[in-house]
C-alpha atoms as a PDB file:
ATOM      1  CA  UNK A   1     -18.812 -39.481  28.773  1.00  0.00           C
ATOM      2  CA  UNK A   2     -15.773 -41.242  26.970  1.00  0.00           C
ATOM      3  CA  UNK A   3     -15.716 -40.540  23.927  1.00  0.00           C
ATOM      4  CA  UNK A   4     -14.827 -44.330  22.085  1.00  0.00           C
ATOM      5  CA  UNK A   5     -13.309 -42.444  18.764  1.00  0.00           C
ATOM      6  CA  UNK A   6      -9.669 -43.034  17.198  1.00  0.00           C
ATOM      7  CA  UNK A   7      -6.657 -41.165  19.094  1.00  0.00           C
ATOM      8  CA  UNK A   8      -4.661 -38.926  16.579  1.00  0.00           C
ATOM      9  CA  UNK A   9      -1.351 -36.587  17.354  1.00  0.00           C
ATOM     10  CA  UNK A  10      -1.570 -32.813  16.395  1.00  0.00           C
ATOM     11  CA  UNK A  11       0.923 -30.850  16.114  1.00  0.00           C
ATOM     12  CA  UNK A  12       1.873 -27.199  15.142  1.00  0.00           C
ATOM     13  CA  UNK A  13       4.519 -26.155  12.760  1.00  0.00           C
ATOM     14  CA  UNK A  14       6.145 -22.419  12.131  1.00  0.00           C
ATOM     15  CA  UNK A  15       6.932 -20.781   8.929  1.00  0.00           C
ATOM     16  CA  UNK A  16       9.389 -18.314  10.076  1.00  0.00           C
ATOM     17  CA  UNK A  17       9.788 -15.536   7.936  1.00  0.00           C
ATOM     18  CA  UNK A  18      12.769 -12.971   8.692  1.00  0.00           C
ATOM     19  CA  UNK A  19      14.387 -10.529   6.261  1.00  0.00           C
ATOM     20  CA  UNK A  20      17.943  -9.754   6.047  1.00  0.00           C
ATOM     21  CA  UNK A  21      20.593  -8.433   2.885  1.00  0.00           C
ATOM     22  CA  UNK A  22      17.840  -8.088   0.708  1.00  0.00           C
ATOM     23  CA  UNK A  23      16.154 -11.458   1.031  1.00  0.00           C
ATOM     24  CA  UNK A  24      13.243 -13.017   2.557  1.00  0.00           C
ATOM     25  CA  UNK A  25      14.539 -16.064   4.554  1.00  0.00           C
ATOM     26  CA  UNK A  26      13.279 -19.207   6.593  1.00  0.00           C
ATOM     27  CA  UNK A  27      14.162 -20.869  10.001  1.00  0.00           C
ATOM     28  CA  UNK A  28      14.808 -24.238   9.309  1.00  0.00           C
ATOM     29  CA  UNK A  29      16.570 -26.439  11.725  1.00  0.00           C
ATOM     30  CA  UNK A  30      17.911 -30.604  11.321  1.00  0.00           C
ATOM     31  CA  UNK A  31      14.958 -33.101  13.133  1.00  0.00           C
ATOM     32  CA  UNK A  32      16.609 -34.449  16.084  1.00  0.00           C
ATOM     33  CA  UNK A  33      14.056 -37.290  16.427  1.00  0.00           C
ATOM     34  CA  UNK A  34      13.130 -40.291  14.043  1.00  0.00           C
ATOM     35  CA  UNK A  35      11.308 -40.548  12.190  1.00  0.00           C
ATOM     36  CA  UNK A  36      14.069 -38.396   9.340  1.00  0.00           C
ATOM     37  CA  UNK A  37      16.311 -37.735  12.238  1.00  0.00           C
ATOM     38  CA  UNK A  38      18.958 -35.216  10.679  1.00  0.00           C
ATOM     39  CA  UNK A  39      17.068 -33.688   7.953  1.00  0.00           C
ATOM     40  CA  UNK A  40      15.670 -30.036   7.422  1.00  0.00           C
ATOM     41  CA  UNK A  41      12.398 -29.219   9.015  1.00  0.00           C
ATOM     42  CA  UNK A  42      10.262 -26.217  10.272  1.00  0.00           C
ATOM     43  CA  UNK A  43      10.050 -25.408  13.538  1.00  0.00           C
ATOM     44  CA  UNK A  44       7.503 -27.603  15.854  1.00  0.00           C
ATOM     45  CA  UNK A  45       6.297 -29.369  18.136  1.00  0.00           C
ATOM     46  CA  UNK A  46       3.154 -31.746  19.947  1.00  0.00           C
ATOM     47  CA  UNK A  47       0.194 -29.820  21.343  1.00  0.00           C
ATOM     48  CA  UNK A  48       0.097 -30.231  25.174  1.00  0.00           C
ATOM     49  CA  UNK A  49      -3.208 -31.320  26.711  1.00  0.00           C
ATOM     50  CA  UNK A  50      -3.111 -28.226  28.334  1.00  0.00           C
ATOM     51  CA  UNK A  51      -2.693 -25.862  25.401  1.00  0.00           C
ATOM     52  CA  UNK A  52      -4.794 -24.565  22.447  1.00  0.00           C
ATOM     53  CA  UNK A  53      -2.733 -24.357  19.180  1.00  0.00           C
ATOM     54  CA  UNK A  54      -2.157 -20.485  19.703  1.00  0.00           C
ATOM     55  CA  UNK A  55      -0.393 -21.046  22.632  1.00  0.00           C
ATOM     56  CA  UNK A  56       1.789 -24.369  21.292  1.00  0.00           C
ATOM     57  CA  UNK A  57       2.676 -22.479  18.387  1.00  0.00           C
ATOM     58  CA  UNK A  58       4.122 -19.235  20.987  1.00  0.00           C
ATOM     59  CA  UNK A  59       5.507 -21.911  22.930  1.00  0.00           C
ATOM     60  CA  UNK A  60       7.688 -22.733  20.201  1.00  0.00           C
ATOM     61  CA  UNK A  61       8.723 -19.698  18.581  1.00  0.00           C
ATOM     62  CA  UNK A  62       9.104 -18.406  22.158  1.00  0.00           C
ATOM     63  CA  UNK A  63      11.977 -21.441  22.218  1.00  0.00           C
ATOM     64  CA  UNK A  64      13.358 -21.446  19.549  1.00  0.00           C
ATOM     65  CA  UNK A  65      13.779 -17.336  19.400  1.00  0.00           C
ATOM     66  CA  UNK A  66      13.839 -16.189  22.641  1.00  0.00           C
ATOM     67  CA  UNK A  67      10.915 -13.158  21.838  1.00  0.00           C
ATOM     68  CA  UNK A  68       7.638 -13.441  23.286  1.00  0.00           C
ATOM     69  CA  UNK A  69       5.714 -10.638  21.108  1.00  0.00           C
ATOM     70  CA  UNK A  70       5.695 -12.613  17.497  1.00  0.00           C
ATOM     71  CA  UNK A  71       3.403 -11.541  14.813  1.00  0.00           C
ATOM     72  CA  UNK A  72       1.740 -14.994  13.437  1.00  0.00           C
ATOM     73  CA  UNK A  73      -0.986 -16.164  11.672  1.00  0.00           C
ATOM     74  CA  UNK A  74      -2.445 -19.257  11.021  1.00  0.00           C
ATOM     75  CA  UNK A  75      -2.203 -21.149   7.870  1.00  0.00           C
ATOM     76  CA  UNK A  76      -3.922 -24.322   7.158  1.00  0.00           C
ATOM     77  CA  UNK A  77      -4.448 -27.820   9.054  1.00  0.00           C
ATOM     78  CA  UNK A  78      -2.142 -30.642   7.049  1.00  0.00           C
ATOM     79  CA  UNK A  79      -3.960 -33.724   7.461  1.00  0.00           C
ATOM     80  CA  UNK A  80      -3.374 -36.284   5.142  1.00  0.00           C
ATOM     81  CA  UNK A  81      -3.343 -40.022   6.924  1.00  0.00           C
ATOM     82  CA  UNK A  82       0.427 -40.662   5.736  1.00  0.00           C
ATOM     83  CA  UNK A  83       1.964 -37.602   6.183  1.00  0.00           C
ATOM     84  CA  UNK A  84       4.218 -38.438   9.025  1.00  0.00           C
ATOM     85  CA  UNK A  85       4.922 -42.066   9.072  1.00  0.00           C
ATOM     86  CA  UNK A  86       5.492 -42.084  12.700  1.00  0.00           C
ATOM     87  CA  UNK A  87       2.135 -41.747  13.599  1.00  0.00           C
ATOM     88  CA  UNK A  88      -1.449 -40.037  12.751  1.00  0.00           C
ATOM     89  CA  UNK A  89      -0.425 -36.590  12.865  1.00  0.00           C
ATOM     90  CA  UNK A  90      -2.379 -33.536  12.315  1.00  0.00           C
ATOM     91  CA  UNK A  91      -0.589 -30.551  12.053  1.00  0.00           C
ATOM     92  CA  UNK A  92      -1.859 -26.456  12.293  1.00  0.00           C
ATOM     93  CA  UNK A  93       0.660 -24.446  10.701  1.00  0.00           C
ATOM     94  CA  UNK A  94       1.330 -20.833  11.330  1.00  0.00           C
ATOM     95  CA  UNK A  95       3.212 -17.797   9.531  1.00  0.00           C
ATOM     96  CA  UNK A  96       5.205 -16.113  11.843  1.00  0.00           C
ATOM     97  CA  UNK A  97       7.495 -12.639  10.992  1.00  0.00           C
ATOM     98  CA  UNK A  98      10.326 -11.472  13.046  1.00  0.00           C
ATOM     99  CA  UNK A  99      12.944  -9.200  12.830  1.00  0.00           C
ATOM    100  CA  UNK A 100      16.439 -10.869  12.505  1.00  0.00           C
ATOM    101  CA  UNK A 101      17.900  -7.968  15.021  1.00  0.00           C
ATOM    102  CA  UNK A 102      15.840  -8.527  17.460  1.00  0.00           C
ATOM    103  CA  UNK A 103      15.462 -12.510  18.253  1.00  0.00           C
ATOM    104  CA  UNK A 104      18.106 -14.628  20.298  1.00  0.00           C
ATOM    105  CA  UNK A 105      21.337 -15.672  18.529  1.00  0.00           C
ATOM    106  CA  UNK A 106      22.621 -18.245  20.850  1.00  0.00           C
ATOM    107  CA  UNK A 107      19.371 -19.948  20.963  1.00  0.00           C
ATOM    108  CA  UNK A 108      19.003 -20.098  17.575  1.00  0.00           C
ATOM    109  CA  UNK A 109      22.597 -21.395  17.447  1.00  0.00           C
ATOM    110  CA  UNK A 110      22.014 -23.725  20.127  1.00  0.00           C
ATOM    111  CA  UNK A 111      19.142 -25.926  18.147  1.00  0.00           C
ATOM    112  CA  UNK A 112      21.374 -25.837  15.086  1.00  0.00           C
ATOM    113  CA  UNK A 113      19.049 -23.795  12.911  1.00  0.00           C
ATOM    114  CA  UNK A 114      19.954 -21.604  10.129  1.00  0.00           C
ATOM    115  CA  UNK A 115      18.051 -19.260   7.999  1.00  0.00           C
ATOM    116  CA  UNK A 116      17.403 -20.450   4.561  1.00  0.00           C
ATOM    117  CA  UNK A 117      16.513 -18.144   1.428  1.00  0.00           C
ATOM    118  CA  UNK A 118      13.481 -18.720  -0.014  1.00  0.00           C
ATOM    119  CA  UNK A 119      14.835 -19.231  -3.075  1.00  0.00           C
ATOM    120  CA  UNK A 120      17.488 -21.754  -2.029  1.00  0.00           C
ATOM    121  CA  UNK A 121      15.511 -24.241   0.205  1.00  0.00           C
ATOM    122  CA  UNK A 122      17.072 -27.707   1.107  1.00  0.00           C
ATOM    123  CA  UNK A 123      15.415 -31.239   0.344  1.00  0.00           C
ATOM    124  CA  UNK A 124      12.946 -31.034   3.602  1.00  0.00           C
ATOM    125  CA  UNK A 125      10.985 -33.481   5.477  1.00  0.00           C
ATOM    126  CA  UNK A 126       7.412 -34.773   4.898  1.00  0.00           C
ATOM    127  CA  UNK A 127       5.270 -32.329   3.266  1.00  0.00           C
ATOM    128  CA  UNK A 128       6.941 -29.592   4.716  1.00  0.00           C
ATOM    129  CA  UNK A 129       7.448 -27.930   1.383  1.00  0.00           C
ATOM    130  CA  UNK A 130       3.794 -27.802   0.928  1.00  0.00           C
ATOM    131  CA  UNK A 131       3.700 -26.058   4.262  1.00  0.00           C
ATOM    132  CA  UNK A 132       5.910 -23.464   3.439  1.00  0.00           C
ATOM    133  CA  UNK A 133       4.107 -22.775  -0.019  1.00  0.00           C
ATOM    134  CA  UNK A 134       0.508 -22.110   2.237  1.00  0.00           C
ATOM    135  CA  UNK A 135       3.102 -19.723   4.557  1.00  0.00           C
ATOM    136  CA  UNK A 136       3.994 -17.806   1.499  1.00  0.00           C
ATOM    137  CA  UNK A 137       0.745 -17.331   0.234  1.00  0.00           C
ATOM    138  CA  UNK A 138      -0.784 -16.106   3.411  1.00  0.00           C
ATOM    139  CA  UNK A 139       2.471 -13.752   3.712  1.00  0.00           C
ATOM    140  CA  UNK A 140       1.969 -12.448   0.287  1.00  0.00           C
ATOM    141  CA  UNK A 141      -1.792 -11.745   1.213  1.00  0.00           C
ATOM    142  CA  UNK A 142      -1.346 -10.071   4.051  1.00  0.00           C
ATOM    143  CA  UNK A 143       1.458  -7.844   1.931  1.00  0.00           C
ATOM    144  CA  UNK A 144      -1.145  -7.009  -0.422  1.00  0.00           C
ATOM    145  CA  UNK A 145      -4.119  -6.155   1.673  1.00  0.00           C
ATOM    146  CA  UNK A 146      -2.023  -3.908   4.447  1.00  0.00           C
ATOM    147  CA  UNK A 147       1.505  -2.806   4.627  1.00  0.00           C
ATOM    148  CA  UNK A 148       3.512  -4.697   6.461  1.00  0.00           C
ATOM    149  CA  UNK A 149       7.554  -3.953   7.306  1.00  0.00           C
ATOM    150  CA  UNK A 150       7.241  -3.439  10.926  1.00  0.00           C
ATOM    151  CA  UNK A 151       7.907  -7.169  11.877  1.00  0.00           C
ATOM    152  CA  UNK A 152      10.739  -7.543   9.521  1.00  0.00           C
ATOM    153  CA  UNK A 153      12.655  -4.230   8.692  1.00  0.00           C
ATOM    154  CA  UNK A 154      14.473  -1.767  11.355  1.00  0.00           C
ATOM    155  CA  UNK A 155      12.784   0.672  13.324  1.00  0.00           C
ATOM    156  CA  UNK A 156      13.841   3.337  10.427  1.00  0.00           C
ATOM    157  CA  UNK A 157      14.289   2.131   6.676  1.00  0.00           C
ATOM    158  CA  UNK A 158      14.104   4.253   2.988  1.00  0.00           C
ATOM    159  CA  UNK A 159      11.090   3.848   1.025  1.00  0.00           C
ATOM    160  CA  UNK A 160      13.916   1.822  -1.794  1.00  0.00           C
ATOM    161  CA  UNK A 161      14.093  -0.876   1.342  1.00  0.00           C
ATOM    162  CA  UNK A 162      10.506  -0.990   1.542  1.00  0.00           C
ATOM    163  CA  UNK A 163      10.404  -1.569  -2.071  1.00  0.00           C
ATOM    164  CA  UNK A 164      12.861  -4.513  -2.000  1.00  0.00           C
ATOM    165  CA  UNK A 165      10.998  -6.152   0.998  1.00  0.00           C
ATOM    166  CA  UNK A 166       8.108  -6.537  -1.109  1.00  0.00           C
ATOM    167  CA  UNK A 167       9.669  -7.476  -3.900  1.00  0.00           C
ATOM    168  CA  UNK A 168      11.342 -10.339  -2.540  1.00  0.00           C
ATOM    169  CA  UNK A 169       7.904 -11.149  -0.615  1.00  0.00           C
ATOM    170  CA  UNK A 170       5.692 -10.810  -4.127  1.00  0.00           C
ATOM    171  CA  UNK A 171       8.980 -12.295  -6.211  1.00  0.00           C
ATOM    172  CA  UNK A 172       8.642  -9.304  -8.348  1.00  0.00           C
ATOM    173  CA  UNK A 173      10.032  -6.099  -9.033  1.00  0.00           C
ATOM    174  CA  UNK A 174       7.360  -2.996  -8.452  1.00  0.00           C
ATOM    175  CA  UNK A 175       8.111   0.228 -10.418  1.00  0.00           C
ATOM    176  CA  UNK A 176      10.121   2.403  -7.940  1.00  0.00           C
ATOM    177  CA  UNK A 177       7.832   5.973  -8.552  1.00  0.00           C
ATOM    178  CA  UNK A 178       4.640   3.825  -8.230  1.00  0.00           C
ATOM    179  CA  UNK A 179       5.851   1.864  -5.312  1.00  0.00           C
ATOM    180  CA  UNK A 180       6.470   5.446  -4.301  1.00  0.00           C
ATOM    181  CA  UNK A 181       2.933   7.349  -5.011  1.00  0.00           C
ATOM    182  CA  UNK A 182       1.268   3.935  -3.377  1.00  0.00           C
ATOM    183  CA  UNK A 183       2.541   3.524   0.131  1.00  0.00           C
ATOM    184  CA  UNK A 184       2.895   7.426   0.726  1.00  0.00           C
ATOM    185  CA  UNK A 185      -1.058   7.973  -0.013  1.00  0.00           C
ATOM    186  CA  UNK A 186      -1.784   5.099   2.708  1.00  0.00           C
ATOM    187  CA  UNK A 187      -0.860   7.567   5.256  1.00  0.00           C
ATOM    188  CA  UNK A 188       0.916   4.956   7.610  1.00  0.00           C
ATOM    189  CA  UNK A 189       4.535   6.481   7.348  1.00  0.00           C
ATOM    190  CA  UNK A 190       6.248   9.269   8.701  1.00  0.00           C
ATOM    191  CA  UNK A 191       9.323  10.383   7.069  1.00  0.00           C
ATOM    192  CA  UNK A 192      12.066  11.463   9.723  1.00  0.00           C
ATOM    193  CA  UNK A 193      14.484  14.194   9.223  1.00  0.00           C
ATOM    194  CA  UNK A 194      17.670  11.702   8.927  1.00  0.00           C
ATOM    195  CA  UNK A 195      18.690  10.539   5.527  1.00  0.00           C
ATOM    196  CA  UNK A 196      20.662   6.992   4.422  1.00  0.00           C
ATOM    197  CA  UNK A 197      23.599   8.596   2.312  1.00  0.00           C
ATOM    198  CA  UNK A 198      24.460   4.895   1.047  1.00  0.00           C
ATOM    199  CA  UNK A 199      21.777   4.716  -1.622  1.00  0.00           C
ATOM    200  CA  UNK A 200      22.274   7.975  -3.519  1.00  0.00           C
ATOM    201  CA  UNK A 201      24.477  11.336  -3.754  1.00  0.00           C
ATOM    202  CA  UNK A 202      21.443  13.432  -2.603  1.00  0.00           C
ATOM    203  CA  UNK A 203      20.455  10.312   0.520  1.00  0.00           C
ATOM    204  CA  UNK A 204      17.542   9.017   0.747  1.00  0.00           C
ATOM    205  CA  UNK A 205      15.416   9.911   3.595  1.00  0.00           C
ATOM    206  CA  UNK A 206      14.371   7.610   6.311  1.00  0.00           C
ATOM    207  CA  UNK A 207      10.697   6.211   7.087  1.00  0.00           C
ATOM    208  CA  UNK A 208       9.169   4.956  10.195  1.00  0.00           C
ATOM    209  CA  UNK A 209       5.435   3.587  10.747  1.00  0.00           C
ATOM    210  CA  UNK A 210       3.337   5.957  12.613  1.00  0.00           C
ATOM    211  CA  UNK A 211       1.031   3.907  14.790  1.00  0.00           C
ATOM    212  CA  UNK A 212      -1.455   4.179  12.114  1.00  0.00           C
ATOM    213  CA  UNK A 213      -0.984   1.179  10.224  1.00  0.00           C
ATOM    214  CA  UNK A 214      -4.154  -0.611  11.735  1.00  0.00           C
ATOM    215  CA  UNK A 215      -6.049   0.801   9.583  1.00  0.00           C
ATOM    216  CA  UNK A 216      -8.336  -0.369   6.895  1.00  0.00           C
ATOM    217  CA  UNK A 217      -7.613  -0.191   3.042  1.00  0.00           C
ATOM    218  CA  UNK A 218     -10.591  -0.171   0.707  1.00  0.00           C
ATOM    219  CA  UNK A 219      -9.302  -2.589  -1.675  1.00  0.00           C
ATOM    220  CA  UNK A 220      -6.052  -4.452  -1.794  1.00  0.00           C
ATOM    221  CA  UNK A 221      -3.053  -2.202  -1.831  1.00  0.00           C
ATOM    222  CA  UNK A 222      -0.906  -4.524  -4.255  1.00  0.00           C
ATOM    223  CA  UNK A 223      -1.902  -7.413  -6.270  1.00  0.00           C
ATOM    224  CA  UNK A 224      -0.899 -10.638  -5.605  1.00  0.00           C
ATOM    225  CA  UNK A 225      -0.065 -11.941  -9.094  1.00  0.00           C
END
């Protein structure tokens, strides 16, 4: 059977969170097709006829940073008739977290992307902005129903750069002694016998995640607002 329905484009596009210096930052990188040729855009592409969404979506983070093994999530479909005005386009977003030690440099260099802070976004294409705002929101509740670091800090951090990961996820500051009490009673860290001397005279000591963060939290562990 043929189906005798309209032909639309769908595409996927990836939110890419990574964390460095104390912020939460983006992957943007300049179109280098028209429509908007030149201007800031998230990372994407076409679905292949061969391809579900999932895979389109590894495909291009897989690209565009070199790592294979990418946390993401999916966000929303965009579909609004003129949203690209190149064509009927569809697109399935996705919130993706890496580690900004970890992916490939000189790819990233290559496609002349840069990492953006949140906070200091440039004008961007289409209703890319809009994209980015459902990215944050499904970042921020994932944040507050599990506790997430692994895909964005070191192997080893102190509970004070936990803290100010999810502040700059939640835009917030958390009391330090609560932030404190909270993640320690989830029972997902182990505290190593190595301190970070930078942050105090005494040091702080370092944290890792003990292959016990799958588990599953009663109620939401922070509040989104």
């Amino acid at each position: 059977m043929v189906y005798n329905h309209p032909k639309l484009h769908v595409a996927v596009d990836c939110v890419i969170f990574g964390y460095e210096e104390g912020e939460l930052k983006l992957l943007l990188w300049p179109r280098d097709i028209e429509p908007e040729s030149g201007k800031w855009s998230l990372m994407g592409g076409f679905v292949q006829e061969s391809e579900s969404v999932e895979n389109a979506a590894m495909r291009v983070l897989q690209r565009t940073t070199g790592l294979k093994d990418v946390y993401m999530e999916q966000v929303a479909a965009f579909s609004e008739v003129g949203r690209d005005p190149g064509a009927r386009v569809i697109s399935i977003a996705f919130a993706a977290l890496i580690r900004v030690d970890k992916y490939d440099k000189e790819l990233v260099h290559q496609s002349g992307a840069l990492w953006w802070p949140v906070n200091k976004l440039p004008e961007l294409i289409f209703d890319h902005g809009e994209i980015i705002a459902g990215g944050f929101r499904t970042l921020q509740s994932r944040a507050s129903n599990e506790l997430i670091g692994k895909e964005l800090l070191p192997d080893k951090f102190t509970l004070m750069q936990l803290r100010l990961l999810y502040e700059a996820i939640f835009q917030r500051p958390f009391d330090p002694g609560n932030f404190r009490k909270k993640v320690l009673s989830l029972g997902v860290l182990e505290r190593l016998n190595i301190k970070n001397t930078t942050e105090s005279k005494k040091g702080a000591y370092y944290y890792k995640f003990n292959g016990q963060d799958e588990v599953a939290y009663n109620d939401r562990i922070f509040k989104i607002h």
